[in-house]
PDB file of N, CA and C in Angstrom:
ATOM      1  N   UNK A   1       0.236   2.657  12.212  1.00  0.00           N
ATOM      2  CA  UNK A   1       0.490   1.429  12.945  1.00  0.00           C
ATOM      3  C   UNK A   1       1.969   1.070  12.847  1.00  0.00           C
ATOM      4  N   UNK A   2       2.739   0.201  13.741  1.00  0.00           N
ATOM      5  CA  UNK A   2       3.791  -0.381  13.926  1.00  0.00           C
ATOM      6  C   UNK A   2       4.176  -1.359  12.450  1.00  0.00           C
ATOM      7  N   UNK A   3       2.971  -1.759  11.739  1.00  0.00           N
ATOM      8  CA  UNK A   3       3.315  -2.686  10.505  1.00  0.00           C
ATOM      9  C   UNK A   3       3.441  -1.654   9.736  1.00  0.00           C
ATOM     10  N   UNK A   4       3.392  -0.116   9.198  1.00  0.00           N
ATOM     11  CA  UNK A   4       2.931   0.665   8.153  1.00  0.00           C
ATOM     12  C   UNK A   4       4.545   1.210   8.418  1.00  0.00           C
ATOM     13  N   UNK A   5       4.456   1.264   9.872  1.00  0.00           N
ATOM     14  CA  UNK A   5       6.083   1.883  10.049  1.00  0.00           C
ATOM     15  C   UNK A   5       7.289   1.218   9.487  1.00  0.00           C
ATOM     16  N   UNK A   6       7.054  -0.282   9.892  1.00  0.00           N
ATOM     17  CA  UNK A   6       7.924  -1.191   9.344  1.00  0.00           C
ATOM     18  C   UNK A   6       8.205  -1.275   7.489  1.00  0.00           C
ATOM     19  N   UNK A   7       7.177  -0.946   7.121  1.00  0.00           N
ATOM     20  CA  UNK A   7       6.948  -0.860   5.620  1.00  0.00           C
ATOM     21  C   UNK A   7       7.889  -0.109   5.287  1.00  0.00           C
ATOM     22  N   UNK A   8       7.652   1.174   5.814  1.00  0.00           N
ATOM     23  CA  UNK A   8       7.735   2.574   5.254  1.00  0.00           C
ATOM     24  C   UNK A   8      10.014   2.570   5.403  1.00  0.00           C
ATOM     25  N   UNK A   9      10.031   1.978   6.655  1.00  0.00           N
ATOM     26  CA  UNK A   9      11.299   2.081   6.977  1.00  0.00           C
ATOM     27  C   UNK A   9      12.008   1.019   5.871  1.00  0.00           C
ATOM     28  N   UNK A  10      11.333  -0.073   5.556  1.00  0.00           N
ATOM     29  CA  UNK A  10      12.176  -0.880   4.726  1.00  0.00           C
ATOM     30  C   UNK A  10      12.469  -0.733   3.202  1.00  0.00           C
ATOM     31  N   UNK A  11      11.298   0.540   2.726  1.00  0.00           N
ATOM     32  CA  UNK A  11      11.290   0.787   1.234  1.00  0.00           C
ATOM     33  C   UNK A  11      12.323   1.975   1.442  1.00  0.00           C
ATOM     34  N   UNK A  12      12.693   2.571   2.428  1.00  0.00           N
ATOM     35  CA  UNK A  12      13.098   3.653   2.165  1.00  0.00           C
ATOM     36  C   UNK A  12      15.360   3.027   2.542  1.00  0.00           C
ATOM     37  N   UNK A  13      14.801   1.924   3.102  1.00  0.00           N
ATOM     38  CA  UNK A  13      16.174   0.919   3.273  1.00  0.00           C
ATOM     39  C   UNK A  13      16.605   0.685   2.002  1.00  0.00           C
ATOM     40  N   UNK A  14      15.472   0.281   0.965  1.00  0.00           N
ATOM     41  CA  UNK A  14      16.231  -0.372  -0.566  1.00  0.00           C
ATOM     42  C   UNK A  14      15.947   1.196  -0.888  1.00  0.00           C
ATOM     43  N   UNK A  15      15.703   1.872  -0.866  1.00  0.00           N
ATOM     44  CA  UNK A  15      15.992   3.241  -2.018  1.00  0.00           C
ATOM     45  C   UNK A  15      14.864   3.359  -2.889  1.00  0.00           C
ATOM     46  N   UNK A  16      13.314   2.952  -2.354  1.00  0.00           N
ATOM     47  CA  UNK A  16      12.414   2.705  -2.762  1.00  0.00           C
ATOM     48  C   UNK A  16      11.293   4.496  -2.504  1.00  0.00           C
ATOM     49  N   UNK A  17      10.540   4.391  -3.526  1.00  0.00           N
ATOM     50  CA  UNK A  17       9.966   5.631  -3.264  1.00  0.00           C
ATOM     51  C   UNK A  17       9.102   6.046  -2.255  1.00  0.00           C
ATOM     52  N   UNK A  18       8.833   6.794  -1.480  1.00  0.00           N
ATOM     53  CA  UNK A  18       8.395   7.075  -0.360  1.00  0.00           C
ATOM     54  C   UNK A  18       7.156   7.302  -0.339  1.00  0.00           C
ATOM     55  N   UNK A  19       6.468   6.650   0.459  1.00  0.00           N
ATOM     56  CA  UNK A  19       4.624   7.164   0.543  1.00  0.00           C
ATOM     57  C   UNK A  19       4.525   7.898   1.235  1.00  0.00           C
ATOM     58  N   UNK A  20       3.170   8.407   0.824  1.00  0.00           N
ATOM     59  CA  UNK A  20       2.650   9.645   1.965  1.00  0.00           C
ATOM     60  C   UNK A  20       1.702   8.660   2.891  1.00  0.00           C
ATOM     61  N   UNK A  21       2.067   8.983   3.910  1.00  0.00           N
ATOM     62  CA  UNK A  21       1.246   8.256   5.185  1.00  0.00           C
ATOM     63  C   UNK A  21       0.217   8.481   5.303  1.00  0.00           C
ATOM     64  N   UNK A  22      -0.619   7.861   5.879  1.00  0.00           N
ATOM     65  CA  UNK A  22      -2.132   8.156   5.988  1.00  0.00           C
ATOM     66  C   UNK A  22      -2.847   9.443   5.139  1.00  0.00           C
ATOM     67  N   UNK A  23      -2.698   8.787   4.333  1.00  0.00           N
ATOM     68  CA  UNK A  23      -3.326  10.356   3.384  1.00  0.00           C
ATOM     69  C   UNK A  23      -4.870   9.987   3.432  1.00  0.00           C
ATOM     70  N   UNK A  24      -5.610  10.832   3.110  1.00  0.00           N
ATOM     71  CA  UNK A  24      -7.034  11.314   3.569  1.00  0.00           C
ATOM     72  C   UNK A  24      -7.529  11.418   2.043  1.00  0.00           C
ATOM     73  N   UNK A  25      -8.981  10.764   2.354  1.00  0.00           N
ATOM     74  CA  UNK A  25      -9.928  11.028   1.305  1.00  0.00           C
ATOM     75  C   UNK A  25     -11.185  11.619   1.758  1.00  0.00           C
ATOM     76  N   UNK A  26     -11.969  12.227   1.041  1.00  0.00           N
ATOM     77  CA  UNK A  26     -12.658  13.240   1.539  1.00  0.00           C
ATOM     78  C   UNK A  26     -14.393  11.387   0.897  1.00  0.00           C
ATOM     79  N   UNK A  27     -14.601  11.216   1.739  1.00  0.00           N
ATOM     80  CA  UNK A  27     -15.806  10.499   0.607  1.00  0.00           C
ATOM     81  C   UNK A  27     -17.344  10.695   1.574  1.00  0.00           C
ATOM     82  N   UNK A  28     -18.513  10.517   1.030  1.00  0.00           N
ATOM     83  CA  UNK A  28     -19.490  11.063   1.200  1.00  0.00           C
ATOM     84  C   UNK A  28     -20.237  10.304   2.880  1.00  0.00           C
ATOM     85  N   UNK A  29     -19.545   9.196   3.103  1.00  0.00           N
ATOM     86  CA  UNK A  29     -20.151   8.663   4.427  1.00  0.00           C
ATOM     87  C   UNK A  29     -18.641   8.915   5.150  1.00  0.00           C
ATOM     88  N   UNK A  30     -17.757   9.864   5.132  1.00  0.00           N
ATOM     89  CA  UNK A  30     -17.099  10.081   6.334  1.00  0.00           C
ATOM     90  C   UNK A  30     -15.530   9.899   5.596  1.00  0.00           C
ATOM     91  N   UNK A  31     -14.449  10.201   6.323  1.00  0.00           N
ATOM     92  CA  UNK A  31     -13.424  10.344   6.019  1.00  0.00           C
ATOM     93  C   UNK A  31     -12.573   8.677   5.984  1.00  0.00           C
ATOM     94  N   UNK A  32     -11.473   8.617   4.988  1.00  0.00           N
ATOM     95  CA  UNK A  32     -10.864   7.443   4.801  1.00  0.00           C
ATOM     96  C   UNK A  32      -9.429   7.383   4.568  1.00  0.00           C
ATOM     97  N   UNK A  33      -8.372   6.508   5.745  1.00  0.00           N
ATOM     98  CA  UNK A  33      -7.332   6.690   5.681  1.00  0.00           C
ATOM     99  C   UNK A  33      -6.231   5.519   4.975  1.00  0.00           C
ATOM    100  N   UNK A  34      -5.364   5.967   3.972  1.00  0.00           N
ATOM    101  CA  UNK A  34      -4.438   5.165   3.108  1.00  0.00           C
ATOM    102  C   UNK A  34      -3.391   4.593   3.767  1.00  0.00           C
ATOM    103  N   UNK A  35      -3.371   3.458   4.523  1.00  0.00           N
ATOM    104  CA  UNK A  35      -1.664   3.277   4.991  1.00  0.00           C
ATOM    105  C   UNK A  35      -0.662   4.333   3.737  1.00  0.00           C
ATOM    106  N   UNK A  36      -0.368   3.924   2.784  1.00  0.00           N
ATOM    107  CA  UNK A  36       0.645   4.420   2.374  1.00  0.00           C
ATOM    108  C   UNK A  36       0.424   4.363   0.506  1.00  0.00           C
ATOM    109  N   UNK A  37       0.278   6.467   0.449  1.00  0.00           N
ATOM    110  CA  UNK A  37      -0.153   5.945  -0.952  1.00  0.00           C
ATOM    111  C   UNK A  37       1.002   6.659  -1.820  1.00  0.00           C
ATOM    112  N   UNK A  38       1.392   6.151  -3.443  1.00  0.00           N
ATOM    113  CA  UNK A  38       2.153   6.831  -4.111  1.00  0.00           C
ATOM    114  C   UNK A  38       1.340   7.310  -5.015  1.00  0.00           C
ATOM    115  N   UNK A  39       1.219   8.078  -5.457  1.00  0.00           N
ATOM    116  CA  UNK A  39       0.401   9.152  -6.028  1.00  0.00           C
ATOM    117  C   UNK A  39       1.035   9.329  -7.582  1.00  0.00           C
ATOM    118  N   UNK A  40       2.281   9.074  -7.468  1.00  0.00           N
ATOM    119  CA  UNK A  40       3.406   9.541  -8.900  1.00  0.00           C
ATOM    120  C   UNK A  40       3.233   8.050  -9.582  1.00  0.00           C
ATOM    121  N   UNK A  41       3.053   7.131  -9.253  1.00  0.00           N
ATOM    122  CA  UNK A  41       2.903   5.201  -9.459  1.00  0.00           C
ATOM    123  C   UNK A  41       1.567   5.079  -9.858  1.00  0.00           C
ATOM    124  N   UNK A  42       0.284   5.820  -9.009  1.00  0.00           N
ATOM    125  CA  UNK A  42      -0.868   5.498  -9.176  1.00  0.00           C
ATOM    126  C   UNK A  42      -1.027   3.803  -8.252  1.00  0.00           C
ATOM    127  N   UNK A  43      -0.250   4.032  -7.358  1.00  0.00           N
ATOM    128  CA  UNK A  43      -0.539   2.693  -6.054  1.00  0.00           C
ATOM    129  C   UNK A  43      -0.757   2.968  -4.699  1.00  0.00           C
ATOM    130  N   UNK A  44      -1.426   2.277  -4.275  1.00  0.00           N
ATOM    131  CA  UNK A  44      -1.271   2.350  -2.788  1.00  0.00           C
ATOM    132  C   UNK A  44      -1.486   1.086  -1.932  1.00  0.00           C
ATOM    133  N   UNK A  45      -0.272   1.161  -0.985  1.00  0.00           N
ATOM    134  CA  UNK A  45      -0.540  -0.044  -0.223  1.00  0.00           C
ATOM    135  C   UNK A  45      -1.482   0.160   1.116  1.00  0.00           C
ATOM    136  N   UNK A  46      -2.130  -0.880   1.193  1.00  0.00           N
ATOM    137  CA  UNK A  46      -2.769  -1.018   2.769  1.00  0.00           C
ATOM    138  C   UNK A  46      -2.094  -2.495   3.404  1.00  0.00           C
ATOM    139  N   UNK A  47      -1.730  -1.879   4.389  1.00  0.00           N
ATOM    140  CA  UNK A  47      -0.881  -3.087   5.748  1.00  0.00           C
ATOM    141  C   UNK A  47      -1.873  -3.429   6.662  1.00  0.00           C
ATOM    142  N   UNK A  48      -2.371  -5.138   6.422  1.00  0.00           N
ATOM    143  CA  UNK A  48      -3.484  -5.594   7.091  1.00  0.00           C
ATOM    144  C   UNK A  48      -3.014  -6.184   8.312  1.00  0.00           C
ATOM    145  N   UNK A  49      -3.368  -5.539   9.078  1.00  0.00           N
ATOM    146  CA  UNK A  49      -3.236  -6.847  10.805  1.00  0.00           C
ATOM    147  C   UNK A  49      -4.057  -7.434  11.020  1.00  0.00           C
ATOM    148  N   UNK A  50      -4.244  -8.641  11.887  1.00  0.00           N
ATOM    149  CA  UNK A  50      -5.058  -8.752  12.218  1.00  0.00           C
ATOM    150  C   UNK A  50      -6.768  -8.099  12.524  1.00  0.00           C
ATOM    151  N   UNK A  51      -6.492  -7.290  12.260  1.00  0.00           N
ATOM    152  CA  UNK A  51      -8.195  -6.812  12.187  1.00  0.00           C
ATOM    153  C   UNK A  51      -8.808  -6.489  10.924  1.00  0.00           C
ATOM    154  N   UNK A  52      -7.983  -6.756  10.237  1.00  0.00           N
ATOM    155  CA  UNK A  52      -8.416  -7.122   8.790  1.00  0.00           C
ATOM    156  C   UNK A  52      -9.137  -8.181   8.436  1.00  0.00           C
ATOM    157  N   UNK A  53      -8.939  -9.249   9.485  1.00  0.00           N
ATOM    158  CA  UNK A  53      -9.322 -10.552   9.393  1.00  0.00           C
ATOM    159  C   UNK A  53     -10.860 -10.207   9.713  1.00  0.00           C
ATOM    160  N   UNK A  54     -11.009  -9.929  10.403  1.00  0.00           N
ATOM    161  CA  UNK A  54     -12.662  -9.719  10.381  1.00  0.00           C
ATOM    162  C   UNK A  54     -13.530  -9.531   9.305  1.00  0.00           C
ATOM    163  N   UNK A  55     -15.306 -10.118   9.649  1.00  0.00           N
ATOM    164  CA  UNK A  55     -15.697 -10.408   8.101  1.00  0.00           C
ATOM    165  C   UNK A  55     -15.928  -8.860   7.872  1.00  0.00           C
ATOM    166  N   UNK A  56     -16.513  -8.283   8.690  1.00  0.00           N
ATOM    167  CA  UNK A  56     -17.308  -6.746   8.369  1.00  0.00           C
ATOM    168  C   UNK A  56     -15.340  -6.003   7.720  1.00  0.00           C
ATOM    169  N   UNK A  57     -14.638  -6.218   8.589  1.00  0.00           N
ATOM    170  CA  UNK A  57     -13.654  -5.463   7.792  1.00  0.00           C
ATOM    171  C   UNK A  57     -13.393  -5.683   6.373  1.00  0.00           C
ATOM    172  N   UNK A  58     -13.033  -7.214   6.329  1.00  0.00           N
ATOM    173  CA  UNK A  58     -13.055  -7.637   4.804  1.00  0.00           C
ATOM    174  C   UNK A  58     -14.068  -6.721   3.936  1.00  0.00           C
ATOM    175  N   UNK A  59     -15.167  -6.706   4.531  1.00  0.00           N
ATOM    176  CA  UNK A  59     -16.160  -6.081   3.262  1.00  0.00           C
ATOM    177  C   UNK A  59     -15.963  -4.683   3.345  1.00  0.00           C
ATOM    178  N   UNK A  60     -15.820  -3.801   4.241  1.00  0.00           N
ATOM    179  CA  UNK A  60     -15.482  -2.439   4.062  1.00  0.00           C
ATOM    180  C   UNK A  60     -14.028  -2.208   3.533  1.00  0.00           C
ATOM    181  N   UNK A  61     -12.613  -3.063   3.506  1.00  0.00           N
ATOM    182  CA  UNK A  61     -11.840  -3.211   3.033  1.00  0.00           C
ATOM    183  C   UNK A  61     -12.072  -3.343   1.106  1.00  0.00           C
ATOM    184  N   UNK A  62     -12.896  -3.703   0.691  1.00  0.00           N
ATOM    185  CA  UNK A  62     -13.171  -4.791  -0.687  1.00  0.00           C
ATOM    186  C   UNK A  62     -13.925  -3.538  -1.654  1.00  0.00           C
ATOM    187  N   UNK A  63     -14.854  -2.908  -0.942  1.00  0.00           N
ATOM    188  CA  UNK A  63     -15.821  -1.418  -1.307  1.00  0.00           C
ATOM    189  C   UNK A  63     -14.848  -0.630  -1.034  1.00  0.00           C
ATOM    190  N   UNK A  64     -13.523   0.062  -0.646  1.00  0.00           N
ATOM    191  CA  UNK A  64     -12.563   0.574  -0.368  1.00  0.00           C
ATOM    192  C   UNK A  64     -11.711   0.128  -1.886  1.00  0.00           C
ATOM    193  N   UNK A  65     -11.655  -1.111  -1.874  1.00  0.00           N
ATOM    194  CA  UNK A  65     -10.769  -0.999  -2.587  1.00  0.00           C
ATOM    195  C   UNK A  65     -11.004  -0.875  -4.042  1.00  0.00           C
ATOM    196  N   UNK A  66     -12.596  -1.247  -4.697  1.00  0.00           N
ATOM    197  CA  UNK A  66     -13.244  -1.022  -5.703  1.00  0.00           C
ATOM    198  C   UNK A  66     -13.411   0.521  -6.084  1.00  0.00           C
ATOM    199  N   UNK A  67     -13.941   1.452  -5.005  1.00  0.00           N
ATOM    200  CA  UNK A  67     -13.346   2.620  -5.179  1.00  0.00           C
ATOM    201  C   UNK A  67     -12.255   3.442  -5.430  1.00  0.00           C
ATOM    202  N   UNK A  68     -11.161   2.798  -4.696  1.00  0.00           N
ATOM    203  CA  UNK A  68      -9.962   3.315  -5.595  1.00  0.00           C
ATOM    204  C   UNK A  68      -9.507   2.980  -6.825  1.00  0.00           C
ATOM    205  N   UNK A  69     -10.160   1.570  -7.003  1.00  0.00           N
ATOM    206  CA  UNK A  69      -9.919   0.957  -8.398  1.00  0.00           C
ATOM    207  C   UNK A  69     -10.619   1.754  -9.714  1.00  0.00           C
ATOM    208  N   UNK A  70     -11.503   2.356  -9.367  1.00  0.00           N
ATOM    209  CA  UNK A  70     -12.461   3.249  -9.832  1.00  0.00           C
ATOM    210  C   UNK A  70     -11.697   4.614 -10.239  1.00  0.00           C
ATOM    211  N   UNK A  71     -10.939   5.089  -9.357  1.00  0.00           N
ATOM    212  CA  UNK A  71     -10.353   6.329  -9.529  1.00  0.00           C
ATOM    213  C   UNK A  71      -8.936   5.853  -9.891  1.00  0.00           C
ATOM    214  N   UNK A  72      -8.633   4.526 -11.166  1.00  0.00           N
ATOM    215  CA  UNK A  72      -7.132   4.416 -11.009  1.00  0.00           C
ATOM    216  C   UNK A  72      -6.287   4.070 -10.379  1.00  0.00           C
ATOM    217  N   UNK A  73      -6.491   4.233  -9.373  1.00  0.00           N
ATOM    218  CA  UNK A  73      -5.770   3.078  -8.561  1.00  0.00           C
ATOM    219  C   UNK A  73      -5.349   1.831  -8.507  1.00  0.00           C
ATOM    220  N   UNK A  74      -4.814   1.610  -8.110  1.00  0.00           N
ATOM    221  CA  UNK A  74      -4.019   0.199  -7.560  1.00  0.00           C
ATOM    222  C   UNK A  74      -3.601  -0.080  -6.669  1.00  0.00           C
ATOM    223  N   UNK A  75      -4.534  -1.324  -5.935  1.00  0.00           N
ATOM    224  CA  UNK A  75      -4.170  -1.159  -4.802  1.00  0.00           C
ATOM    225  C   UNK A  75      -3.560  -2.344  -3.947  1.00  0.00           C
ATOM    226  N   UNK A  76      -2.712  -2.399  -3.642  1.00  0.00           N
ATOM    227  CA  UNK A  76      -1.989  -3.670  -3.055  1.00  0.00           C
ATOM    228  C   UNK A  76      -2.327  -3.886  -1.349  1.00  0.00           C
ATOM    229  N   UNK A  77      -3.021  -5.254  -1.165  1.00  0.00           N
ATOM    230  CA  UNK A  77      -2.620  -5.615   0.287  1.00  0.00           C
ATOM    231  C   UNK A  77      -1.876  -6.222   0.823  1.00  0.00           C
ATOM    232  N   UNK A  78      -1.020  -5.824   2.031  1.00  0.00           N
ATOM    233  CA  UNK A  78       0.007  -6.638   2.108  1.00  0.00           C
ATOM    234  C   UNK A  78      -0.223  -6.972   3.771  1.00  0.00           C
ATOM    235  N   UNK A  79      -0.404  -8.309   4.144  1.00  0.00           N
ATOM    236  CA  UNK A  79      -1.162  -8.800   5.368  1.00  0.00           C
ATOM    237  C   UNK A  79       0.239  -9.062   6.190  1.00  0.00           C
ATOM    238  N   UNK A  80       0.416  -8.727   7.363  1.00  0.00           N
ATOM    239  CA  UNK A  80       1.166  -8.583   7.921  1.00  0.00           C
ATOM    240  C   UNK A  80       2.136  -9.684   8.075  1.00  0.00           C
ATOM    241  N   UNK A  81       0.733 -10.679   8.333  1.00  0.00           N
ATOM    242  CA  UNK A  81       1.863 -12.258   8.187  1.00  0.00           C
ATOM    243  C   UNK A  81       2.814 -12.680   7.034  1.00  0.00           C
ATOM    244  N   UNK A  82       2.407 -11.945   6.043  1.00  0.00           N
ATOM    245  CA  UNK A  82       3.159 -12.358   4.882  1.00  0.00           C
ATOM    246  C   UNK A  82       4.378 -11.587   5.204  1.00  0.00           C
ATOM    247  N   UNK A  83       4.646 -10.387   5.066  1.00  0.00           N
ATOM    248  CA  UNK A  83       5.505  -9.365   5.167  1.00  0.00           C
ATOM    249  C   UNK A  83       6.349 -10.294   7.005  1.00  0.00           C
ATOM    250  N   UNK A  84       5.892 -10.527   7.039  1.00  0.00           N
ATOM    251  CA  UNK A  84       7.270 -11.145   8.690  1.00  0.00           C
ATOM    252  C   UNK A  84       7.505 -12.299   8.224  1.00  0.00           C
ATOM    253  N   UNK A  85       6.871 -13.035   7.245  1.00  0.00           N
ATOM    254  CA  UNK A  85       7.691 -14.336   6.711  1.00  0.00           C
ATOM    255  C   UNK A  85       8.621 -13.932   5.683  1.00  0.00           C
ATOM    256  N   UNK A  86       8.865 -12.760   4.616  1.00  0.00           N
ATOM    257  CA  UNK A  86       9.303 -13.017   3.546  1.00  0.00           C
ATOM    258  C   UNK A  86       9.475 -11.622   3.300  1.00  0.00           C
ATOM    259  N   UNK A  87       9.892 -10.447   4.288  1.00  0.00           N
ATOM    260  CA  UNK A  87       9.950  -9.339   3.983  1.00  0.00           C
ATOM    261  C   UNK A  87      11.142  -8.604   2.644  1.00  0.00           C
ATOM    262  N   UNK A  88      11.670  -9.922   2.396  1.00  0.00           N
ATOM    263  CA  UNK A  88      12.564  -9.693   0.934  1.00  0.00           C
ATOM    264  C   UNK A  88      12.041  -9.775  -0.259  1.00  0.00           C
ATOM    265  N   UNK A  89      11.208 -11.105   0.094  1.00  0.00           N
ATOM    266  CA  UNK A  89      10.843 -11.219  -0.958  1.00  0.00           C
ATOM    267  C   UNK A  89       9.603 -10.065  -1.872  1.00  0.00           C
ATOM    268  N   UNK A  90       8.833  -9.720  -0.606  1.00  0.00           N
ATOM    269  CA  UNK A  90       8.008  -8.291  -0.979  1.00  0.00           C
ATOM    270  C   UNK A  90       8.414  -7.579  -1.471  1.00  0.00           C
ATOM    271  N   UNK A  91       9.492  -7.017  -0.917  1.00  0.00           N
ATOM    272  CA  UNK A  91       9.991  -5.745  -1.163  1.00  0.00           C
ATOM    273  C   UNK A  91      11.010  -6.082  -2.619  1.00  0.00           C
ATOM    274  N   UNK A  92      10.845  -7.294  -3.051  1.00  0.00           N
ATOM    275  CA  UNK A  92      11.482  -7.545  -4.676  1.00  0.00           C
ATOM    276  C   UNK A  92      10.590  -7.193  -5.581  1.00  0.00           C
ATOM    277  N   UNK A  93       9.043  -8.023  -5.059  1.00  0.00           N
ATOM    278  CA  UNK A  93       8.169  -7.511  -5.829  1.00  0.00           C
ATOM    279  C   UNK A  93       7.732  -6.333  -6.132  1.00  0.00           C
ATOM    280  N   UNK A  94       7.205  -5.573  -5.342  1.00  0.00           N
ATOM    281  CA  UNK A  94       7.487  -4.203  -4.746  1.00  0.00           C
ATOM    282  C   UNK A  94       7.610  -3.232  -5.963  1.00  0.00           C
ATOM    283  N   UNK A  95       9.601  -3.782  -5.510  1.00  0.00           N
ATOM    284  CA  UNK A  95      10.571  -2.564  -6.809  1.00  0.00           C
ATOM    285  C   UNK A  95      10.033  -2.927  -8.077  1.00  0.00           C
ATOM    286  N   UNK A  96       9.919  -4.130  -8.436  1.00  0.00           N
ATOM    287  CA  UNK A  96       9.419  -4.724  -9.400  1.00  0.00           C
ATOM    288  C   UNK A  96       8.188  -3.976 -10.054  1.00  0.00           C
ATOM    289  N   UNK A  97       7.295  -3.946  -9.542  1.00  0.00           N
ATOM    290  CA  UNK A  97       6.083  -3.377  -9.532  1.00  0.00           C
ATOM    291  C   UNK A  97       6.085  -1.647  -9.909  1.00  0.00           C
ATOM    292  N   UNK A  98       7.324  -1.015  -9.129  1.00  0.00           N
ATOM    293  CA  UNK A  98       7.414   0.231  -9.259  1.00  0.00           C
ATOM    294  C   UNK A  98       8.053   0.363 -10.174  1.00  0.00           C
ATOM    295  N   UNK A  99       8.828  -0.026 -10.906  1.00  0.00           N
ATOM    296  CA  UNK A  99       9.862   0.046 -11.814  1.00  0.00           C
ATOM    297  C   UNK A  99       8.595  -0.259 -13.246  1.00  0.00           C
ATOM    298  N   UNK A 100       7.571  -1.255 -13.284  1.00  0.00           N
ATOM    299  CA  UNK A 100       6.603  -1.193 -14.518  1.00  0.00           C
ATOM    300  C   UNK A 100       5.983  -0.210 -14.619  1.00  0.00           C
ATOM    301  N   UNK A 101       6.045   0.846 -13.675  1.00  0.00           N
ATOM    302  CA  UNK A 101       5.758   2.102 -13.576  1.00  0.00           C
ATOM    303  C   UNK A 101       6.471   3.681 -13.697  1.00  0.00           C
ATOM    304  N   UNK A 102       7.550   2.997 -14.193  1.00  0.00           N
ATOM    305  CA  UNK A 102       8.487   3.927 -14.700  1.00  0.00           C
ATOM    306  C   UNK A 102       9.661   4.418 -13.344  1.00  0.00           C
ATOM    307  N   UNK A 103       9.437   3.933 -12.302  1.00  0.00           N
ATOM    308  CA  UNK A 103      10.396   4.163 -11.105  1.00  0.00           C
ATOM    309  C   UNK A 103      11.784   3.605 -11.422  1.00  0.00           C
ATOM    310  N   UNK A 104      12.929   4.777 -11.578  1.00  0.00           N
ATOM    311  CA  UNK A 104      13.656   4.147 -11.863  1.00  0.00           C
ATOM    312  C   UNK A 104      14.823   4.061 -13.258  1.00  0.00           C
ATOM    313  N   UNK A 105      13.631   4.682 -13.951  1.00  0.00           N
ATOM    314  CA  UNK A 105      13.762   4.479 -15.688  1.00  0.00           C
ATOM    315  C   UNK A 105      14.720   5.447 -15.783  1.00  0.00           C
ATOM    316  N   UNK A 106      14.496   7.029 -14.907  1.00  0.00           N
ATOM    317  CA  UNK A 106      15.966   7.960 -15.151  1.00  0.00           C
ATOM    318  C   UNK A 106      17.134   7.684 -15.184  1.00  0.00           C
ATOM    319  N   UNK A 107      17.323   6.637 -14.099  1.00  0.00           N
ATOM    320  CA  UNK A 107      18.729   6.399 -14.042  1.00  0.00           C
ATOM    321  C   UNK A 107      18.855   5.380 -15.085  1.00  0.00           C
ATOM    322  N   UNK A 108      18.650   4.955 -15.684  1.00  0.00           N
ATOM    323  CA  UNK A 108      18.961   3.628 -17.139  1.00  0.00           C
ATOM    324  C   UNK A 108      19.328   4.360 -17.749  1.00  0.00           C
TER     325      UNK A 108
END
């Protein structure tokens, strides 16, 4: 999507680590796609638009995300409206977030 793009272009603006795009999970009722996961962090973000807002999405969103929580994961949502009000301030948290994860630590 146009919001995942916007993401992807602005982490890679601050010097932020790069996700793999729609990466694929293999799971037993059908295939499932990651906006943007880091794999080396153990995070992944999903970029909600509007059709997130929906109730059935919410709940297949929530079982999505308990499953990855399951396998380690961590998983951040970041709803589109937030990210066009305050796209600095995200992307502070963000580094923030990646950096408690050791992103970063080489160069210190």
């Amino acid at each position: 999507s146009l919001g995942e793009l916007d993401v992807a272009r602005a982490l890679m603006r601050r010097g932020l680590p790069q996700p793999i795009r729609q990466s694929i999970r293999k799971r037993p009722d059908g295939n499932e796609y990651l906006d943007c996961e880091f794999p080396d962090y153990g995070l992944v973000l999903e970029i909600d638009g509007v059709g997130h807002d929906e109730a059935l999405q919410q709940l297949f969103d929530v079982l999505r995300d308990i499953t990855l929580a399951s396998e380690g994961q961590t998983v951040i949502r970041i709803p589109l409206t937030a990210w066009r009000l305050d796209e600095d301030s995200v992307l502070d948290r963000l580094e923030q977030l990646f950096r408690s994860r050791g992103w970063g630590a080489q160069a210190a």
